[in-house]
PDB file of N, CA and C in Angstrom:
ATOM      1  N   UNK A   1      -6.711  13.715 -17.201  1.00  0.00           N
ATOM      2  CA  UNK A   1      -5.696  12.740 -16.839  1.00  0.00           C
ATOM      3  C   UNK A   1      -6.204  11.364 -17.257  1.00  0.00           C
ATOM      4  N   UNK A   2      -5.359  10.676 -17.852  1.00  0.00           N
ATOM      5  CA  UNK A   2      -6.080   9.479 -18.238  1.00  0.00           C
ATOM      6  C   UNK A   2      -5.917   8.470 -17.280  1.00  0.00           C
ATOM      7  N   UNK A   3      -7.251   7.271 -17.455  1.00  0.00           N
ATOM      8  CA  UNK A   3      -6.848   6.484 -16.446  1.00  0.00           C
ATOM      9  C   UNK A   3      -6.290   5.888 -15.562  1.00  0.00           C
ATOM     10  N   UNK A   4      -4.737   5.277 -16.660  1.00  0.00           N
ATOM     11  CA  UNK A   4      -3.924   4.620 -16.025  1.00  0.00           C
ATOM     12  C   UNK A   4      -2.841   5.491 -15.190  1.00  0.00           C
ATOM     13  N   UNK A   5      -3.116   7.242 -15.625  1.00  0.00           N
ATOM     14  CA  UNK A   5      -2.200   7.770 -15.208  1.00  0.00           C
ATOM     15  C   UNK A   5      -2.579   7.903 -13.710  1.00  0.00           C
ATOM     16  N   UNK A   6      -3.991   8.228 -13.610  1.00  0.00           N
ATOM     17  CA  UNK A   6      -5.194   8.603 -12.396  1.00  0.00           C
ATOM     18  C   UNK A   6      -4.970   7.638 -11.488  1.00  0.00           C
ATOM     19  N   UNK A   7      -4.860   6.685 -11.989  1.00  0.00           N
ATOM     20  CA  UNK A   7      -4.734   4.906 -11.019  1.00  0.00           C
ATOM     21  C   UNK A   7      -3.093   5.122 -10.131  1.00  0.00           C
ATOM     22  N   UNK A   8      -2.402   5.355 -11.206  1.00  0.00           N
ATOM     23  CA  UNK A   8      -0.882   5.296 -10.409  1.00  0.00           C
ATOM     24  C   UNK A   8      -0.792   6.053  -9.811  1.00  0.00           C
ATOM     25  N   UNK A   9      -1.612   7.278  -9.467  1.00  0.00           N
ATOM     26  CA  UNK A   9      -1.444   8.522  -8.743  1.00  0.00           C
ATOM     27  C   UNK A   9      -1.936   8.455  -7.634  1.00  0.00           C
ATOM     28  N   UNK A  10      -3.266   7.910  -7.537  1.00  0.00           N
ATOM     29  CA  UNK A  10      -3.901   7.328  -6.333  1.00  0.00           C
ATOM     30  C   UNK A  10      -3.302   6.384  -5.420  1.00  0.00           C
ATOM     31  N   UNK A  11      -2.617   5.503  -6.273  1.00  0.00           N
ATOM     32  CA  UNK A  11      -1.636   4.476  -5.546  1.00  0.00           C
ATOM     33  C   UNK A  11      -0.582   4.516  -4.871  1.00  0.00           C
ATOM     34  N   UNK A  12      -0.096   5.892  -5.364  1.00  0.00           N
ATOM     35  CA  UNK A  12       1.617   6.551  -5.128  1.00  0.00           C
ATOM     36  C   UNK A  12       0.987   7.655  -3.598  1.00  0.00           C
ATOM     37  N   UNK A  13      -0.099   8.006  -3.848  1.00  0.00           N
ATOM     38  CA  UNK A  13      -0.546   9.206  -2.883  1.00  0.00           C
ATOM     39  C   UNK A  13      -0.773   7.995  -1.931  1.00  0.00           C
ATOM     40  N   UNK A  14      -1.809   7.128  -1.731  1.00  0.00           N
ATOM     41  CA  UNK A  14      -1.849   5.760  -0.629  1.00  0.00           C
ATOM     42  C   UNK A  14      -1.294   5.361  -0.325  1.00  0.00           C
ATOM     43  N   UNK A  15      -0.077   4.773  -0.648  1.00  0.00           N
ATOM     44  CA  UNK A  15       0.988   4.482  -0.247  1.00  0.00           C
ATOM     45  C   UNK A  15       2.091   5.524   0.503  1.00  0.00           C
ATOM     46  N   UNK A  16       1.980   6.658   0.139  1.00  0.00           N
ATOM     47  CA  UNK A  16       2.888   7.279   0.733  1.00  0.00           C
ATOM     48  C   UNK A  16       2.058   8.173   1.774  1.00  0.00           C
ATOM     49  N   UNK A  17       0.999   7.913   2.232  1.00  0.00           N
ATOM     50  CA  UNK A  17      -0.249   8.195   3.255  1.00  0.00           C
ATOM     51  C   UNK A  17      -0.050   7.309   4.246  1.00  0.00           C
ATOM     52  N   UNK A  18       0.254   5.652   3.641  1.00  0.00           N
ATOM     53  CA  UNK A  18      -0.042   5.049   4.672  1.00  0.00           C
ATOM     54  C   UNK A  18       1.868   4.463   5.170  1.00  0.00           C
ATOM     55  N   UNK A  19       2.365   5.031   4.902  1.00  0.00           N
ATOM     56  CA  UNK A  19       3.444   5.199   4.798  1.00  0.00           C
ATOM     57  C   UNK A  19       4.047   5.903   6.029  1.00  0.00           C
ATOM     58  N   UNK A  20       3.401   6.740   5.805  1.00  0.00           N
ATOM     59  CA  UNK A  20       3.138   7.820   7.143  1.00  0.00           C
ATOM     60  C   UNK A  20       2.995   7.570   8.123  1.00  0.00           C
ATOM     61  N   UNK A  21       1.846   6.902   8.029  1.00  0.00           N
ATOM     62  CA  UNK A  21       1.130   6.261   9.316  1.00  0.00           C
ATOM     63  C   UNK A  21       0.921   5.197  10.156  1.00  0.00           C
ATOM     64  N   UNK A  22       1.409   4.558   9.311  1.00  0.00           N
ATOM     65  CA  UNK A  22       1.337   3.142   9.491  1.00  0.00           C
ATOM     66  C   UNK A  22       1.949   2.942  10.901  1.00  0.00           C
ATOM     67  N   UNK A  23       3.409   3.520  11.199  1.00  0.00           N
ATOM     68  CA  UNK A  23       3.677   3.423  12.360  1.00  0.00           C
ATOM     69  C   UNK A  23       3.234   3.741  13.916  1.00  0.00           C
ATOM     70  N   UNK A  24       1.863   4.383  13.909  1.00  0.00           N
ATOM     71  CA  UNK A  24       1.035   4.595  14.724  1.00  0.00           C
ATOM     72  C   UNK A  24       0.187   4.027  14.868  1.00  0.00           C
ATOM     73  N   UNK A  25      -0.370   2.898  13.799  1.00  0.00           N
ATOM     74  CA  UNK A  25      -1.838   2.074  13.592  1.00  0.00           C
ATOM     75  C   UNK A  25      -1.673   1.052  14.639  1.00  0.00           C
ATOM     76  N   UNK A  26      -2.800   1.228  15.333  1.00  0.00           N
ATOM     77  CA  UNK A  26      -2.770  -0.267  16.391  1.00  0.00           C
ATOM     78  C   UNK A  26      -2.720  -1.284  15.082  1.00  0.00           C
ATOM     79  N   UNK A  27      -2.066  -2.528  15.855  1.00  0.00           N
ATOM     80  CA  UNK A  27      -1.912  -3.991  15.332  1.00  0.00           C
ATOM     81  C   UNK A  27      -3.075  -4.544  14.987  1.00  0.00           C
ATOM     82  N   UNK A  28      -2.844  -5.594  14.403  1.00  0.00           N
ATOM     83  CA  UNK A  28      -4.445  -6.470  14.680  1.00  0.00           C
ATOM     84  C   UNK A  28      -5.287  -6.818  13.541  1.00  0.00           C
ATOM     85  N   UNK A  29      -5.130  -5.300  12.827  1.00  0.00           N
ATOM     86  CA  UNK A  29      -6.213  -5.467  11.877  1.00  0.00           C
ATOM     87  C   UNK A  29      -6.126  -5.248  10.481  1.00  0.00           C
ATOM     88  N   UNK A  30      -6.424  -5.933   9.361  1.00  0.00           N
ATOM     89  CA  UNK A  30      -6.478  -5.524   7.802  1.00  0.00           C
ATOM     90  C   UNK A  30      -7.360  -4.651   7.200  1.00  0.00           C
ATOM     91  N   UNK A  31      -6.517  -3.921   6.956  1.00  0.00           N
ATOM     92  CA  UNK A  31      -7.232  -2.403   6.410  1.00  0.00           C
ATOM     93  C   UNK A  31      -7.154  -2.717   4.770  1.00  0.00           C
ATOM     94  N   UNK A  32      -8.218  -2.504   4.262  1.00  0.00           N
ATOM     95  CA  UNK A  32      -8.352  -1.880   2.782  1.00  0.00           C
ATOM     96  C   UNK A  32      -8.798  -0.623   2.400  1.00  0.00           C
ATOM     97  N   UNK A  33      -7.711   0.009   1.285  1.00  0.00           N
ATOM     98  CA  UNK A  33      -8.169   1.479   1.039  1.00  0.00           C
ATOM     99  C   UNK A  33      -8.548   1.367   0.143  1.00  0.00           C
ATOM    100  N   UNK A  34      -9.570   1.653  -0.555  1.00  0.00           N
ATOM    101  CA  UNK A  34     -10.250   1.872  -1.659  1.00  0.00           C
ATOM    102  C   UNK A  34      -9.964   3.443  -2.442  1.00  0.00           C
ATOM    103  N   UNK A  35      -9.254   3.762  -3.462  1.00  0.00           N
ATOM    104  CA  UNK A  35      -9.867   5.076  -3.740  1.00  0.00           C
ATOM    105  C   UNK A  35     -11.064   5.124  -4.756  1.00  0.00           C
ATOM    106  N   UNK A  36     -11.881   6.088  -4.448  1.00  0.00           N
ATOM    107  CA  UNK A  36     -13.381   6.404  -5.650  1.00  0.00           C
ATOM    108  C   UNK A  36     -13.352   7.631  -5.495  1.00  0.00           C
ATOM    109  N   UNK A  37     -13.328   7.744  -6.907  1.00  0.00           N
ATOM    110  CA  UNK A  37     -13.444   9.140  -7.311  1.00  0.00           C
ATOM    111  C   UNK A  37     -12.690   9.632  -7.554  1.00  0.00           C
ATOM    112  N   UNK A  38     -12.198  11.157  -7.844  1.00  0.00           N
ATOM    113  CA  UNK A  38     -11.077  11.875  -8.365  1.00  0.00           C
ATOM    114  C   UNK A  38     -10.291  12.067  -7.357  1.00  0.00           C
ATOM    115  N   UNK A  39      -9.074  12.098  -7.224  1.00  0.00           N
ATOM    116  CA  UNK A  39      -8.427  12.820  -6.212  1.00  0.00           C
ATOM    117  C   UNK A  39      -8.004  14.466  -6.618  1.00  0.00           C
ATOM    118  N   UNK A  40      -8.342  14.443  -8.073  1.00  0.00           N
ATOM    119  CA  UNK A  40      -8.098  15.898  -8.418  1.00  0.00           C
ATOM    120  C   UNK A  40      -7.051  16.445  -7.518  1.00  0.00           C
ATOM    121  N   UNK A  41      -6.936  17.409  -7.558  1.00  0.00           N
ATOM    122  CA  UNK A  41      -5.134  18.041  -6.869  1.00  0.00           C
ATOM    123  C   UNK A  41      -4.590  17.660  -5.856  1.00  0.00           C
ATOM    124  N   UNK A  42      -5.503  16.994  -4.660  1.00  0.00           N
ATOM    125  CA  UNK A  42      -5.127  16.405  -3.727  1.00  0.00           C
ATOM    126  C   UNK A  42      -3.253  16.302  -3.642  1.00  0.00           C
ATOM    127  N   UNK A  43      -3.299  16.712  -2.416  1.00  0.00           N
ATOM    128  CA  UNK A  43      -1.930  16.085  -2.328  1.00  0.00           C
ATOM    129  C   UNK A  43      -1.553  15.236  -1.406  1.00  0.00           C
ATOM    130  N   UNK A  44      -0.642  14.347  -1.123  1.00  0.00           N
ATOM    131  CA  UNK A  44      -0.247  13.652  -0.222  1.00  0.00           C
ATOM    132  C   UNK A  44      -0.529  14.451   1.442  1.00  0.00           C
ATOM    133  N   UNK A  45      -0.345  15.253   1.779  1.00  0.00           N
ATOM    134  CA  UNK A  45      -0.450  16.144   2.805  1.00  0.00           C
ATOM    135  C   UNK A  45      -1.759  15.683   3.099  1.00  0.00           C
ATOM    136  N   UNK A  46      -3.059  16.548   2.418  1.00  0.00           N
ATOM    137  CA  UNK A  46      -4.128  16.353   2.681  1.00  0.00           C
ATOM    138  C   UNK A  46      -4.754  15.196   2.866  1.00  0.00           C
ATOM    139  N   UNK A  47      -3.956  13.906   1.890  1.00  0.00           N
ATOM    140  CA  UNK A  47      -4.565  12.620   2.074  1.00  0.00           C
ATOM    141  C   UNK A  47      -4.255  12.006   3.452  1.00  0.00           C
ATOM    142  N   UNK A  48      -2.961  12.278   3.500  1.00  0.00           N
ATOM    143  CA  UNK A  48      -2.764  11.660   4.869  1.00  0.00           C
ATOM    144  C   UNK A  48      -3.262  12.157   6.233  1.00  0.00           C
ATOM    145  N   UNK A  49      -3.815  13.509   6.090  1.00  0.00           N
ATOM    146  CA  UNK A  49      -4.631  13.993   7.053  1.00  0.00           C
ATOM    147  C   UNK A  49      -6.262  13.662   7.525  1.00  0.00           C
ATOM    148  N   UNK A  50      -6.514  13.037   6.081  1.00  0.00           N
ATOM    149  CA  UNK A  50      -7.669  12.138   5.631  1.00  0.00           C
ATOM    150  C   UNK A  50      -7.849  10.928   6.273  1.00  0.00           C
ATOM    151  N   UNK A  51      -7.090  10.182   6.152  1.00  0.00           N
ATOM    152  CA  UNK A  51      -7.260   9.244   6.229  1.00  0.00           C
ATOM    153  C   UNK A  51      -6.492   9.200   8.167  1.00  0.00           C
ATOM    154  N   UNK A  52      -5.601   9.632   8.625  1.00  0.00           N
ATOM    155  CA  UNK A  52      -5.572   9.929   9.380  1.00  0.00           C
ATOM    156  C   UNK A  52      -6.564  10.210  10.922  1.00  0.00           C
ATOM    157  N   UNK A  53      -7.673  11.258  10.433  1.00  0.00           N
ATOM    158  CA  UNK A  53      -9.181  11.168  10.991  1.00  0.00           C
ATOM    159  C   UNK A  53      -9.930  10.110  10.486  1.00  0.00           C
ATOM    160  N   UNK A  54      -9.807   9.323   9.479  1.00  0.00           N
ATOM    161  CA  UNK A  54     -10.406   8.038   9.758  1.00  0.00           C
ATOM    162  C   UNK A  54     -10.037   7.488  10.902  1.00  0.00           C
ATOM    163  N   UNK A  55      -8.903   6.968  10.585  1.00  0.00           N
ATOM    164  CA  UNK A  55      -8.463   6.062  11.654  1.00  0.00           C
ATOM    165  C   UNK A  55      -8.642   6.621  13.191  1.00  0.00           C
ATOM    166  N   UNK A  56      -8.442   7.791  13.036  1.00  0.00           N
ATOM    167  CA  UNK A  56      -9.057   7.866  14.437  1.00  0.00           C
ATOM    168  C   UNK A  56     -10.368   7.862  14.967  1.00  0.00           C
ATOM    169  N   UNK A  57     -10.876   8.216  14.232  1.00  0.00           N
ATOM    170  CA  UNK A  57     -12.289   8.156  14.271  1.00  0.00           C
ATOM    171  C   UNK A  57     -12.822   6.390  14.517  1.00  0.00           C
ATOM    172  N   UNK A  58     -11.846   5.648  13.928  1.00  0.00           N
ATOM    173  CA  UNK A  58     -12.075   4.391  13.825  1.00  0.00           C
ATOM    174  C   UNK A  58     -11.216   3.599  14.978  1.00  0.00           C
ATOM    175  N   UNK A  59     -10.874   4.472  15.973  1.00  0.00           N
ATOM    176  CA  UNK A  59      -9.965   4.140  16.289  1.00  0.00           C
ATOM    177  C   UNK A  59      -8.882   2.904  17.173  1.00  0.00           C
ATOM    178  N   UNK A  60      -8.466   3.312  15.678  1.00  0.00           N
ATOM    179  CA  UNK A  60      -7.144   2.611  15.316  1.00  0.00           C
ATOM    180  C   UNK A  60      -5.787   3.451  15.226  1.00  0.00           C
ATOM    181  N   UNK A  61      -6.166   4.648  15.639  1.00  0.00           N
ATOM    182  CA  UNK A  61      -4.845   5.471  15.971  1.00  0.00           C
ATOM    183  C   UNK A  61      -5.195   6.556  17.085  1.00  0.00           C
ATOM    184  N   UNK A  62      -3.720   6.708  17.296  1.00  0.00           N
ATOM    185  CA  UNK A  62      -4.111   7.832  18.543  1.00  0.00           C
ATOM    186  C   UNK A  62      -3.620   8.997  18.063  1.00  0.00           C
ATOM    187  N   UNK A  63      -3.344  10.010  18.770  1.00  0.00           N
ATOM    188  CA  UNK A  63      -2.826  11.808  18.032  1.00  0.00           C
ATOM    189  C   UNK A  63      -1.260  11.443  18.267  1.00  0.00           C
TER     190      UNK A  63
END
């Protein structure tokens, strides 16, 4: 996959992750997502389940 295609894919999957979620995130705070690395097949599902246990883990969300 070439770069720029890899970049928009990551961006479209983050966005529609945090998209998700967003409506559960306590207030307050500026989040940056970084992606590194491949997301290889990943799908939106899994990302948002990802990032998801971040935030709780961090927490900034509840179940």
């Amino acid at each position: 996959m070439g770069s720029a295609v890899a970049r928009n894919r990551a961006r479209r999957l983050l966005r529609e992750a945090w998209n998700a979620l967003a409506p559960r995130v306590q207030g307050g705070y500026d989040l940056v997502m970084v992606a590194r690395g491949p997301f290889g097949k990943a799908g939106a599902p899994e990302l948002t389940a990802e990032i998801e246990e971040l935030l709780r883990r961090a927490g900034l969300i509840e179940s």
